[in-house]
PDB file of N, CA and C in Angstrom:
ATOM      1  N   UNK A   1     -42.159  67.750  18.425  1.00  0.00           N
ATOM      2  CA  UNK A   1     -42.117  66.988  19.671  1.00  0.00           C
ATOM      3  C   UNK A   1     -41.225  65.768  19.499  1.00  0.00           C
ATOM      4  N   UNK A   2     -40.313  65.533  20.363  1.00  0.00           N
ATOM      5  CA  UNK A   2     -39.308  64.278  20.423  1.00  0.00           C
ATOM      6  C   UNK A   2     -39.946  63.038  21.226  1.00  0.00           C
ATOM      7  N   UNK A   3     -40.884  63.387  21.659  1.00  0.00           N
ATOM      8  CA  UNK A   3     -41.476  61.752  21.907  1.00  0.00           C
ATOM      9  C   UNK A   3     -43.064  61.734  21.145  1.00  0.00           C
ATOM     10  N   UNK A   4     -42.978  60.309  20.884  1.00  0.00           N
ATOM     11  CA  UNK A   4     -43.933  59.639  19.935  1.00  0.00           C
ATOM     12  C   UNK A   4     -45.004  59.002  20.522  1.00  0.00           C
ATOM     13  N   UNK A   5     -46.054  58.844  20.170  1.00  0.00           N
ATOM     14  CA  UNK A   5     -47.133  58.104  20.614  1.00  0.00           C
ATOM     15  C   UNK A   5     -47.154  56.544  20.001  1.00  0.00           C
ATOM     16  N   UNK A   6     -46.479  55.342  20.930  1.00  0.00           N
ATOM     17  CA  UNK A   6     -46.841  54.224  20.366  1.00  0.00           C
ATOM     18  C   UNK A   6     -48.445  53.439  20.417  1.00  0.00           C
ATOM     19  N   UNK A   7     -48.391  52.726  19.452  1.00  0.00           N
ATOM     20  CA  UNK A   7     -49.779  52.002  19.143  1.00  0.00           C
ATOM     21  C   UNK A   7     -49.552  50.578  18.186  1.00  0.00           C
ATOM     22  N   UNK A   8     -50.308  50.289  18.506  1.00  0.00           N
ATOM     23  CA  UNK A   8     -49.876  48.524  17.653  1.00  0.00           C
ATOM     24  C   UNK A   8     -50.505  48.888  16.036  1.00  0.00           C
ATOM     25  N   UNK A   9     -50.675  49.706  15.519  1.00  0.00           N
ATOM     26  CA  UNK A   9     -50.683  49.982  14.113  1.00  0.00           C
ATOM     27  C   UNK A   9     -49.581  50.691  14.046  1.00  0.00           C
ATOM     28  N   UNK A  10     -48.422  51.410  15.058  1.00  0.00           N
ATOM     29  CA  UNK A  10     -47.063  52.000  14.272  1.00  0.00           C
ATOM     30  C   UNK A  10     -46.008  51.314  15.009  1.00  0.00           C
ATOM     31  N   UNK A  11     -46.378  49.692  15.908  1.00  0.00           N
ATOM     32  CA  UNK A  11     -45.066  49.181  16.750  1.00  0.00           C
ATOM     33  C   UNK A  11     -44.308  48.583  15.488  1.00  0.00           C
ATOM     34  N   UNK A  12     -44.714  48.190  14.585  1.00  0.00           N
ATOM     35  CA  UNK A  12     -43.602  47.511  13.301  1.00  0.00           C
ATOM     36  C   UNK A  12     -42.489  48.993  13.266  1.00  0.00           C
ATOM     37  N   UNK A  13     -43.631  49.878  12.303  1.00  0.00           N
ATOM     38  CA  UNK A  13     -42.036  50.799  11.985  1.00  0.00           C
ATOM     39  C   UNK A  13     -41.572  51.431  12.944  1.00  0.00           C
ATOM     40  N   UNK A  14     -42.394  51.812  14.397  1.00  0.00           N
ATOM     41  CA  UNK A  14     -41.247  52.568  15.256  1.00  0.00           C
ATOM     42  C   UNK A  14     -40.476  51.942  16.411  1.00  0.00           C
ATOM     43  N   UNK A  15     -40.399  50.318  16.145  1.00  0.00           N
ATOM     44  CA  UNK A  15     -39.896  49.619  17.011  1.00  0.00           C
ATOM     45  C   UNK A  15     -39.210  48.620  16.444  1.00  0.00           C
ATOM     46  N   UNK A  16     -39.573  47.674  15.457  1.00  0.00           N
ATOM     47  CA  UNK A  16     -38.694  46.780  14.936  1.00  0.00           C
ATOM     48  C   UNK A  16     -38.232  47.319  13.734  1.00  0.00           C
ATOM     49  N   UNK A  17     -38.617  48.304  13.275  1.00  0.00           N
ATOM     50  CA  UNK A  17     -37.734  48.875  12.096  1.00  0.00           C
ATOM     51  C   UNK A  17     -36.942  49.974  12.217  1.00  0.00           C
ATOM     52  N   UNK A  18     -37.042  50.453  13.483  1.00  0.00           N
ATOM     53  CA  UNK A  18     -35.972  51.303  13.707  1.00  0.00           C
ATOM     54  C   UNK A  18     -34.296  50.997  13.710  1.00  0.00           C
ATOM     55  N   UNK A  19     -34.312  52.581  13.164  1.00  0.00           N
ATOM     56  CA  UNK A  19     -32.636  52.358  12.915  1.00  0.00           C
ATOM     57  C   UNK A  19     -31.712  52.800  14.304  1.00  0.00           C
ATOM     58  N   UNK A  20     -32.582  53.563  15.027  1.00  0.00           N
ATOM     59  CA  UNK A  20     -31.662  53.456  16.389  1.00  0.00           C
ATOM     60  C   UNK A  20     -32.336  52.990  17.660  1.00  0.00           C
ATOM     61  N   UNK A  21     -31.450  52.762  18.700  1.00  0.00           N
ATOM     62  CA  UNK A  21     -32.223  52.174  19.711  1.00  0.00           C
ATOM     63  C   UNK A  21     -33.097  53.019  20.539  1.00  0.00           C
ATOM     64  N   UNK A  22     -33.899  52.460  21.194  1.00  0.00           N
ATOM     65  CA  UNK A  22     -35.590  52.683  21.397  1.00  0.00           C
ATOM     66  C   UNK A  22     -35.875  52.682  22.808  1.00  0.00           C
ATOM     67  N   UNK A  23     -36.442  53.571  23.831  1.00  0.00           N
ATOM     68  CA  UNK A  23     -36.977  53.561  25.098  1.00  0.00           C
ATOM     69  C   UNK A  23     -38.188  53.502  24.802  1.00  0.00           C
ATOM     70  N   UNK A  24     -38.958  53.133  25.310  1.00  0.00           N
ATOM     71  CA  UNK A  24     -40.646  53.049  25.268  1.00  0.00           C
ATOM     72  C   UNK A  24     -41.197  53.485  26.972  1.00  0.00           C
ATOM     73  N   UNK A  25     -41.714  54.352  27.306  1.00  0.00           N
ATOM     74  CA  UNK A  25     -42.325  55.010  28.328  1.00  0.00           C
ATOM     75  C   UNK A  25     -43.929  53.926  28.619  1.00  0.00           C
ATOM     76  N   UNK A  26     -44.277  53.145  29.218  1.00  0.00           N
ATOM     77  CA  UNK A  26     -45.678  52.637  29.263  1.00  0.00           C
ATOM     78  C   UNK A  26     -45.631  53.379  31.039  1.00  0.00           C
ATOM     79  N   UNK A  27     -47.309  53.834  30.453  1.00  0.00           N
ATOM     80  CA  UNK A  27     -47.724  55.021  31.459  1.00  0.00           C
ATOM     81  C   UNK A  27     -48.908  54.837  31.251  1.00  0.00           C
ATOM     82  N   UNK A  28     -49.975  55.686  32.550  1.00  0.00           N
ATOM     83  CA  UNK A  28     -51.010  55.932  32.330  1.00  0.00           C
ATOM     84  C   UNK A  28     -51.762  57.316  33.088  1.00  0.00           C
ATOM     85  N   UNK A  29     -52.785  57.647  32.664  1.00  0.00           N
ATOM     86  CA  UNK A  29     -53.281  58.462  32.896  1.00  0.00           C
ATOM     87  C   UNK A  29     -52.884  59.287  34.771  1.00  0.00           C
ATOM     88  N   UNK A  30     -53.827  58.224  35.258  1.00  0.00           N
ATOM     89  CA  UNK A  30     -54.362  57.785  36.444  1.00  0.00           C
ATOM     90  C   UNK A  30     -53.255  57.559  37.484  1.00  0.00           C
ATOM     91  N   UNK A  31     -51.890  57.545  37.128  1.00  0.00           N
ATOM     92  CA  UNK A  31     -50.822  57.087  37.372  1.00  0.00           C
ATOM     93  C   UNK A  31     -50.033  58.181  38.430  1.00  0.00           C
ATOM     94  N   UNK A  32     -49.985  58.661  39.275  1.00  0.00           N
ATOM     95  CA  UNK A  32     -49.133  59.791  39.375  1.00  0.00           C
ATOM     96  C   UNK A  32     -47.531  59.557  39.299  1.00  0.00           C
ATOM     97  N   UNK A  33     -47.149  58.672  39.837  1.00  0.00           N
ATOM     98  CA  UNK A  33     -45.581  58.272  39.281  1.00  0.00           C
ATOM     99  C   UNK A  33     -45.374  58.714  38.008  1.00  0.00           C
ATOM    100  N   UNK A  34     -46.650  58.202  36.832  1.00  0.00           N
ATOM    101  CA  UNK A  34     -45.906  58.457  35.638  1.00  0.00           C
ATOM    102  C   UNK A  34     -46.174  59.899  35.211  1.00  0.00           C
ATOM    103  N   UNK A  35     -47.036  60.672  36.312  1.00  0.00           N
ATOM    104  CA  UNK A  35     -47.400  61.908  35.594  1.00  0.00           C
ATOM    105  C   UNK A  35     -46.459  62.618  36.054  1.00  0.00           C
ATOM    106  N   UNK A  36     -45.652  61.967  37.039  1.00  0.00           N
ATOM    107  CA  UNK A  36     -44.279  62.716  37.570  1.00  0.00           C
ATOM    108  C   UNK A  36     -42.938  62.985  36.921  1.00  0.00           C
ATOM    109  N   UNK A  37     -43.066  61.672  35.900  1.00  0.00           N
ATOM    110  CA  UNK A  37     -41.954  61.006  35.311  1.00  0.00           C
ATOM    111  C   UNK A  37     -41.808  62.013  33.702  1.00  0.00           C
ATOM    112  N   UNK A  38     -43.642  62.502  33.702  1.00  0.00           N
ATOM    113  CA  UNK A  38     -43.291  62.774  32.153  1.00  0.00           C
ATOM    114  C   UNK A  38     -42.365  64.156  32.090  1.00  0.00           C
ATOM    115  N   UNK A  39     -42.136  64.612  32.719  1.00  0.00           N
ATOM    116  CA  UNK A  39     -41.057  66.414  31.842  1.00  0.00           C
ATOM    117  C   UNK A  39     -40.089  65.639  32.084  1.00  0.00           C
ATOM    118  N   UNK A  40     -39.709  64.610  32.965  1.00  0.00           N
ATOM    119  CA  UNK A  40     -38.346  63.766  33.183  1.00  0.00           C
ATOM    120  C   UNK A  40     -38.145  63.205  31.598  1.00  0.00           C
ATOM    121  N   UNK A  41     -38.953  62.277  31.192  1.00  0.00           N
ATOM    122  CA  UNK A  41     -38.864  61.707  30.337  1.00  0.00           C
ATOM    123  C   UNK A  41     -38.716  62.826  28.611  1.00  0.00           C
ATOM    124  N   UNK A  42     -39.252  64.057  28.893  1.00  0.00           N
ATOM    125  CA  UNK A  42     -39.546  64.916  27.389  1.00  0.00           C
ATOM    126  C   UNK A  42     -38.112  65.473  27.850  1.00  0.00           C
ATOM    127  N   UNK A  43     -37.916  65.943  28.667  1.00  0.00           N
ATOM    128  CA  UNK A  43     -36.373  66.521  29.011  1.00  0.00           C
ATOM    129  C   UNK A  43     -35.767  65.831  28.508  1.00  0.00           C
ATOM    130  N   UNK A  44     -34.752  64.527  29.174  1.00  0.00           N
ATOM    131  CA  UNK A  44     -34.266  63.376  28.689  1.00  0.00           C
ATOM    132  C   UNK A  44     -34.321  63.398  26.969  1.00  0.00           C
ATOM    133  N   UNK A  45     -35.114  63.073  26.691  1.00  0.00           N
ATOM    134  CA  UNK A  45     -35.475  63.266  25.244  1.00  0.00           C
ATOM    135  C   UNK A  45     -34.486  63.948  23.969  1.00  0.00           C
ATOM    136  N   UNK A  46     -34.761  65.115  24.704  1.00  0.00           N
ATOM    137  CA  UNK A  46     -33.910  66.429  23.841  1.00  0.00           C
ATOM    138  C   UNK A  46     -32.305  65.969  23.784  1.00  0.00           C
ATOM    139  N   UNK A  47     -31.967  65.728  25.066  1.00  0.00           N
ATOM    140  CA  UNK A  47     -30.550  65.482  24.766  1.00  0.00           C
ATOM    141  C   UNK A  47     -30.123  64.021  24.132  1.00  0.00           C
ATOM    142  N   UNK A  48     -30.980  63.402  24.285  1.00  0.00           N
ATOM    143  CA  UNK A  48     -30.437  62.106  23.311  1.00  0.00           C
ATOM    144  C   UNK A  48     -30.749  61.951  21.604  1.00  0.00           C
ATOM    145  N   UNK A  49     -31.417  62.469  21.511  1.00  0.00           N
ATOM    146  CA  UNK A  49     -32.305  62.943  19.674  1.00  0.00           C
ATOM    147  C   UNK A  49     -31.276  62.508  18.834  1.00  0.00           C
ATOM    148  N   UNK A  50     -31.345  61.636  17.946  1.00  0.00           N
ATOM    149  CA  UNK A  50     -30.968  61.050  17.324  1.00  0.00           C
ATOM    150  C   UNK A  50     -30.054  59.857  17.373  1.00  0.00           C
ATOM    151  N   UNK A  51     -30.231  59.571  19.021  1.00  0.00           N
ATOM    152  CA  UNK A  51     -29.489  58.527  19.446  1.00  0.00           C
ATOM    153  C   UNK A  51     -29.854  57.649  20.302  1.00  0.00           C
ATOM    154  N   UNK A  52     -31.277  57.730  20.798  1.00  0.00           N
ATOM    155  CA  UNK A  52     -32.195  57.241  20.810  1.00  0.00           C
ATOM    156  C   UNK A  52     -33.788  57.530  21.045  1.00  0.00           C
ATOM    157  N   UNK A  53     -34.859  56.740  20.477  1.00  0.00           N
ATOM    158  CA  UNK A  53     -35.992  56.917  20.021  1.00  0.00           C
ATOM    159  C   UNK A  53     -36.616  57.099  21.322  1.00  0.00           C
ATOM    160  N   UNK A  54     -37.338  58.214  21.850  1.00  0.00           N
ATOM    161  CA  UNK A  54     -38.293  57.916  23.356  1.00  0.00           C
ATOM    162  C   UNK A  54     -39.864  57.581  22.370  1.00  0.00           C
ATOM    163  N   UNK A  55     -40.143  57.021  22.926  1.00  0.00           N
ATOM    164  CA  UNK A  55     -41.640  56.265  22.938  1.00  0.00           C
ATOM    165  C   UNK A  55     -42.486  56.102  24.130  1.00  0.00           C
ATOM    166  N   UNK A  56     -43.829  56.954  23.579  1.00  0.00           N
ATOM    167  CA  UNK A  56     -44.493  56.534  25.374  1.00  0.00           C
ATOM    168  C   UNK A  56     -45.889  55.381  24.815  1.00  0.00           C
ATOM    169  N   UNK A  57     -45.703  54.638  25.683  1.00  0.00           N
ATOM    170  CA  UNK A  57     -47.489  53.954  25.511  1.00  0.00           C
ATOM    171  C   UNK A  57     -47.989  53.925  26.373  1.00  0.00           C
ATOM    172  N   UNK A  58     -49.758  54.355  26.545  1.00  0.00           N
ATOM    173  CA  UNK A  58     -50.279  54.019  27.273  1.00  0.00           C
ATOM    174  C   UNK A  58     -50.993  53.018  27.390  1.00  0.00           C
ATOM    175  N   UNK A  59     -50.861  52.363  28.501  1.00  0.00           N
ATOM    176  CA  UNK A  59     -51.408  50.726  29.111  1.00  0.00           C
ATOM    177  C   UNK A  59     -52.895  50.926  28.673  1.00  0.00           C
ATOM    178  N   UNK A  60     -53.363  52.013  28.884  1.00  0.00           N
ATOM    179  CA  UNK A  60     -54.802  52.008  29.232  1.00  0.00           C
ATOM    180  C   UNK A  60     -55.546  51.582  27.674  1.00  0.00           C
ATOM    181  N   UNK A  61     -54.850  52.321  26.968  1.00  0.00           N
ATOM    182  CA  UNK A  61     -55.297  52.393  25.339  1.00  0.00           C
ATOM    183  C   UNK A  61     -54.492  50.933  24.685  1.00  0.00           C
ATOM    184  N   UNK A  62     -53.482  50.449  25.268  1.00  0.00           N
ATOM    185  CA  UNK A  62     -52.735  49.677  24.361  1.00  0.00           C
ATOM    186  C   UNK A  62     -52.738  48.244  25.407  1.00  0.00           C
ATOM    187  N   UNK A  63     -53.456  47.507  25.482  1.00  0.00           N
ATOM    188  CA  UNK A  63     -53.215  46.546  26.768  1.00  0.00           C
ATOM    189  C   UNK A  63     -52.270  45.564  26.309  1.00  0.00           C
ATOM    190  N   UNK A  64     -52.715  45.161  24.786  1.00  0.00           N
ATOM    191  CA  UNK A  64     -52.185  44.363  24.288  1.00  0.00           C
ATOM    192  C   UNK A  64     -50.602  44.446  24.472  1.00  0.00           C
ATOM    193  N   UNK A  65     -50.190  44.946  23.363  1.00  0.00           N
ATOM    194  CA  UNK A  65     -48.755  45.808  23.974  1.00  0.00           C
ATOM    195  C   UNK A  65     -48.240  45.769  25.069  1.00  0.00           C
ATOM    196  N   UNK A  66     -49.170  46.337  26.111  1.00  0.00           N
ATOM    197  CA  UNK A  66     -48.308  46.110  27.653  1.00  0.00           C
ATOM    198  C   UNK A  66     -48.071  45.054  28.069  1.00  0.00           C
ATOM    199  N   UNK A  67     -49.183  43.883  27.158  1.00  0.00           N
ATOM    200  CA  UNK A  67     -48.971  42.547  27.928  1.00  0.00           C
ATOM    201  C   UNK A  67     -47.224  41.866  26.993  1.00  0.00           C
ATOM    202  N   UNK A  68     -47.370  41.986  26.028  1.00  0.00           N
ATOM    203  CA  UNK A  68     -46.744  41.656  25.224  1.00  0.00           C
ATOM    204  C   UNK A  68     -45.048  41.551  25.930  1.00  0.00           C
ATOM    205  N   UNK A  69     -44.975  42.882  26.567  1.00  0.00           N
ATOM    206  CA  UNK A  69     -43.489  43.306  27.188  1.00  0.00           C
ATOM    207  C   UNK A  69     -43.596  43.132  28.369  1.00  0.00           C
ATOM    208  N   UNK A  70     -44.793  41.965  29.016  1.00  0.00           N
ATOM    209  CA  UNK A  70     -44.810  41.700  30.176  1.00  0.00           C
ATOM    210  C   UNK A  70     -44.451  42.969  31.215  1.00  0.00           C
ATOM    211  N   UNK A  71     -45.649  43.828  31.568  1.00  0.00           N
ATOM    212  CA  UNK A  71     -45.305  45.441  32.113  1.00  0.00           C
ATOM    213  C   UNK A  71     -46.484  44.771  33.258  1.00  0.00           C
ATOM    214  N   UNK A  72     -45.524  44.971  34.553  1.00  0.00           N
ATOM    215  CA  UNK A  72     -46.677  44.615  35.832  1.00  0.00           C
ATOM    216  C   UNK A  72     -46.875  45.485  36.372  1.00  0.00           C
ATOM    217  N   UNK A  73     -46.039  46.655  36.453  1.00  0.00           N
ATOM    218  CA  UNK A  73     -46.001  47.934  37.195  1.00  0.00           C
ATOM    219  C   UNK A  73     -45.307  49.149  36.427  1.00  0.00           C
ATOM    220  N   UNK A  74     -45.634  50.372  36.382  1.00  0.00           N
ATOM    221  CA  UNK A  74     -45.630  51.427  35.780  1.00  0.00           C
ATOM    222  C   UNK A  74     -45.538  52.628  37.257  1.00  0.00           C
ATOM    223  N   UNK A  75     -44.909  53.639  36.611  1.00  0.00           N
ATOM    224  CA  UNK A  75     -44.001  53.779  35.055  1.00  0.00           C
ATOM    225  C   UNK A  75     -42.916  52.513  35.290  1.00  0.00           C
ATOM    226  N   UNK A  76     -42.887  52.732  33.392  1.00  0.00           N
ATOM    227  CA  UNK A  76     -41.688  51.353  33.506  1.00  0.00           C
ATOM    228  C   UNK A  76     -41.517  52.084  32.142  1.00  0.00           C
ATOM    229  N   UNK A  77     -39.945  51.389  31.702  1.00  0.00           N
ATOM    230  CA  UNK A  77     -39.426  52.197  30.794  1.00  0.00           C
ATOM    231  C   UNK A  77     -38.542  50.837  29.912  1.00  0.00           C
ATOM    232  N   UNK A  78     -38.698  50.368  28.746  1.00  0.00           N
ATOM    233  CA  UNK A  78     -38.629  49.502  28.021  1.00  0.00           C
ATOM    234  C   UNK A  78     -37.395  49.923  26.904  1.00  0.00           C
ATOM    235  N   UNK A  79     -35.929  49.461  27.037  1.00  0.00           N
ATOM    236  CA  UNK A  79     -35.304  49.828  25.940  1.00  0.00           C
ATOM    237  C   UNK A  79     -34.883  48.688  24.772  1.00  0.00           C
ATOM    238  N   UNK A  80     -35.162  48.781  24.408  1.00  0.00           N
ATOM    239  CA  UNK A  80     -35.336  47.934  22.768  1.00  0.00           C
ATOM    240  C   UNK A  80     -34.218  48.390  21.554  1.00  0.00           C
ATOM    241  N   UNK A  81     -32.907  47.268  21.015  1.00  0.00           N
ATOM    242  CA  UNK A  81     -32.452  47.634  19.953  1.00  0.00           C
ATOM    243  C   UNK A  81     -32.693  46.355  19.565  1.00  0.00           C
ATOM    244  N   UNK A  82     -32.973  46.656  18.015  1.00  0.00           N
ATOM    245  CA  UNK A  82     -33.038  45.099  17.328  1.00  0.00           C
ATOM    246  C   UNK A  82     -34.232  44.894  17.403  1.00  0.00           C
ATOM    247  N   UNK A  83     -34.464  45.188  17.766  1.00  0.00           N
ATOM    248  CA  UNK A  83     -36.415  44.460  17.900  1.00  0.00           C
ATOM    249  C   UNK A  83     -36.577  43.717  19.060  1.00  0.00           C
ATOM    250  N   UNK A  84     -35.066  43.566  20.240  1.00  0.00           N
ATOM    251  CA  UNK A  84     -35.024  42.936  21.333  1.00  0.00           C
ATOM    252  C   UNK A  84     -34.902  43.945  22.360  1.00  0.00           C
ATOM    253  N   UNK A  85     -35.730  43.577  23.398  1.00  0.00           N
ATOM    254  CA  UNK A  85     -35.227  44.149  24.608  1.00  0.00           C
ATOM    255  C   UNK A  85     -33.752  43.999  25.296  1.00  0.00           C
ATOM    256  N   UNK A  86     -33.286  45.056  25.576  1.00  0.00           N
ATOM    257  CA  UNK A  86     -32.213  45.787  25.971  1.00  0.00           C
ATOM    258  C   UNK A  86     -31.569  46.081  27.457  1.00  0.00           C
ATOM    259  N   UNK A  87     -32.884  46.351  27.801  1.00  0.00           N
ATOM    260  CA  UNK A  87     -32.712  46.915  29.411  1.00  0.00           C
ATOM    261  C   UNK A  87     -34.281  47.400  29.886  1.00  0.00           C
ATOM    262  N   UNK A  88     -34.630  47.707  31.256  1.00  0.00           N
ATOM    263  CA  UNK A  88     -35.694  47.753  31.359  1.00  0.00           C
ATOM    264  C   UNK A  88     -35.286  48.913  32.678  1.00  0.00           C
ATOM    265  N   UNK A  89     -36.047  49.662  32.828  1.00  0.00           N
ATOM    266  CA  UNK A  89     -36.108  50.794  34.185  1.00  0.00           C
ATOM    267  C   UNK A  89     -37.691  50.942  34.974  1.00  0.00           C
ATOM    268  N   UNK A  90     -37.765  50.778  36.127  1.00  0.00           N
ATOM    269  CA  UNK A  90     -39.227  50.515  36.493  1.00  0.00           C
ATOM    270  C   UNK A  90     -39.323  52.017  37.517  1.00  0.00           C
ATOM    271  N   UNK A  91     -40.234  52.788  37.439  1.00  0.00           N
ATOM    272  CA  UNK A  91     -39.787  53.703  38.757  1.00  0.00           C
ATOM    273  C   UNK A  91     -39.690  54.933  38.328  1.00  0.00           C
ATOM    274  N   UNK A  92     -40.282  55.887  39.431  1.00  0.00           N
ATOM    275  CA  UNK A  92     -39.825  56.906  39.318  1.00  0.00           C
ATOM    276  C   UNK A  92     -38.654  57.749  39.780  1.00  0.00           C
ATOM    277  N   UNK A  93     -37.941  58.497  39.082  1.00  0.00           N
ATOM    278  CA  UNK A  93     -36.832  58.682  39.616  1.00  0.00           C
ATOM    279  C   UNK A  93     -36.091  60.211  39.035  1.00  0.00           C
ATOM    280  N   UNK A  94     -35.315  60.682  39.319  1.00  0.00           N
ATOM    281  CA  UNK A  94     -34.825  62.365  38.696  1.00  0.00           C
ATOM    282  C   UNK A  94     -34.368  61.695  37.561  1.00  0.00           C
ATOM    283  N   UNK A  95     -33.932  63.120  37.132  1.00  0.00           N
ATOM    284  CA  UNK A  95     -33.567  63.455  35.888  1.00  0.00           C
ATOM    285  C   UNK A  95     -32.101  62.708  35.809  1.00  0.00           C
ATOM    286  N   UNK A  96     -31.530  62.737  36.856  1.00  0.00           N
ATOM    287  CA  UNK A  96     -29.623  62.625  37.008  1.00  0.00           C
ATOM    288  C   UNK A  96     -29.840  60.707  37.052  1.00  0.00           C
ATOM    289  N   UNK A  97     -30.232  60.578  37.530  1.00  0.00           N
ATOM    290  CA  UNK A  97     -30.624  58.932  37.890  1.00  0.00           C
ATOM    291  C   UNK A  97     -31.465  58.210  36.370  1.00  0.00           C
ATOM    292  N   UNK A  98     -32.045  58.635  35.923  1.00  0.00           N
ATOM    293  CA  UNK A  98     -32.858  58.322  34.670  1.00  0.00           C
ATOM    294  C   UNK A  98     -31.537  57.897  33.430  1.00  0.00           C
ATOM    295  N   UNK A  99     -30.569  59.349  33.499  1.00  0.00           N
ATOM    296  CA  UNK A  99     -29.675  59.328  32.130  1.00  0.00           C
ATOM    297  C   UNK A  99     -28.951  58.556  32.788  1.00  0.00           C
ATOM    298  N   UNK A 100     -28.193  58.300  34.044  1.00  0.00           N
ATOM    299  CA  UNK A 100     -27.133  57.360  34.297  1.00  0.00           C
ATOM    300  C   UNK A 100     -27.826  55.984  34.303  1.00  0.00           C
ATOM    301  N   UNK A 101     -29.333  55.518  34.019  1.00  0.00           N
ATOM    302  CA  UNK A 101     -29.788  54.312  33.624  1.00  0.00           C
ATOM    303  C   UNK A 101     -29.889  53.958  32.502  1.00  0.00           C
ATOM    304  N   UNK A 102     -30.075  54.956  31.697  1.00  0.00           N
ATOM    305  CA  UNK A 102     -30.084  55.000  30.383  1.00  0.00           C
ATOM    306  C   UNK A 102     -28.590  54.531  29.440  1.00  0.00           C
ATOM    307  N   UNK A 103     -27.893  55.345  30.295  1.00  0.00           N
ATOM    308  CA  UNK A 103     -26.598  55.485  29.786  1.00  0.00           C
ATOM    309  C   UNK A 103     -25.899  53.605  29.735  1.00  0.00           C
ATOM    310  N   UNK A 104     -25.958  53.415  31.234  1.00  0.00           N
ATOM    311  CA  UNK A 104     -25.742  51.902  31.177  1.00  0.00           C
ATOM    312  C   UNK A 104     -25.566  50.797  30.813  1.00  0.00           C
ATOM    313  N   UNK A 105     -27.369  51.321  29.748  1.00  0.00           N
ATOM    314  CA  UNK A 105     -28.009  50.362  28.723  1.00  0.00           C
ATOM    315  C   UNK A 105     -27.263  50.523  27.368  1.00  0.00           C
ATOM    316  N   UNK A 106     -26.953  51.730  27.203  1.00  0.00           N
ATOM    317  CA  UNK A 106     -26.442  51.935  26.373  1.00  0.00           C
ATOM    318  C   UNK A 106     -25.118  51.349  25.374  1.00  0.00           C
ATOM    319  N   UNK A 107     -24.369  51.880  26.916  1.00  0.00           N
ATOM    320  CA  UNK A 107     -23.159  51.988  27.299  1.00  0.00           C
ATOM    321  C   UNK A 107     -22.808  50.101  26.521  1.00  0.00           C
ATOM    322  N   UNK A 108     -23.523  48.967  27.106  1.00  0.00           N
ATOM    323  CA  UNK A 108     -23.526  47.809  26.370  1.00  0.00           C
ATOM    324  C   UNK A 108     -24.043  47.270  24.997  1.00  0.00           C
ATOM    325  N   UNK A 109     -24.528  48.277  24.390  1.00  0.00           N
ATOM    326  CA  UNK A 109     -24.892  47.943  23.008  1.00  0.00           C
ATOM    327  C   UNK A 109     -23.998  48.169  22.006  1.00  0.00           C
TER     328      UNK A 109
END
């Protein structure tokens, strides 16, 4: 599987010690936006693999965390190189619209 389950016992190594840059998915259950978002987001995934990290957290299990990246509304999508935030995507949205946001973020690093 190409996306990871974040948690504040693995945010050191799969976020500030990563060697490439990082999307983080914060979602929740209960959510239907984000239950819309997820084959968007595992799709997505595949074609970027090894060029950048997808990460999902859930708010519900991780509050701390969500507060941390200041997350008011979900889905929201958190990209992180450096251990700094990068770019941020809030929303649900296709598949074609997702990578040309992605790309963006990128595109400036």
């Amino acid at each position: 599987m190409t996306v990871k389950e974040l948690t504040l016992e693995n945010f050191e190594e799969e976020v500030i010690n990563s060697d490439v840059p990082i999307i983080i998915d914060f979602f929740a259950d209960w959510c239907g936006p984000c239950q819309m978002m997820k084959p968007v987001f595992q799709s997505v995934s595949e074609e970027y693999k090894g060029k950048l990290k997808f990460l999902k957290l859930d708010t519900q299990e991780e509050q701390g965390l969500a507060m941390k990246f200041g997350i008011q509304g979900i889905p929201a999508f958190v990209m992180v190189n450096n251990g700094k935030e990068v770019g941020r995507i809030v929303g649900y949205m296709n598949e074609d619209m997702f990578k040309e946001r992605i790309n963006n973020v990128l595109e400036r690093l």
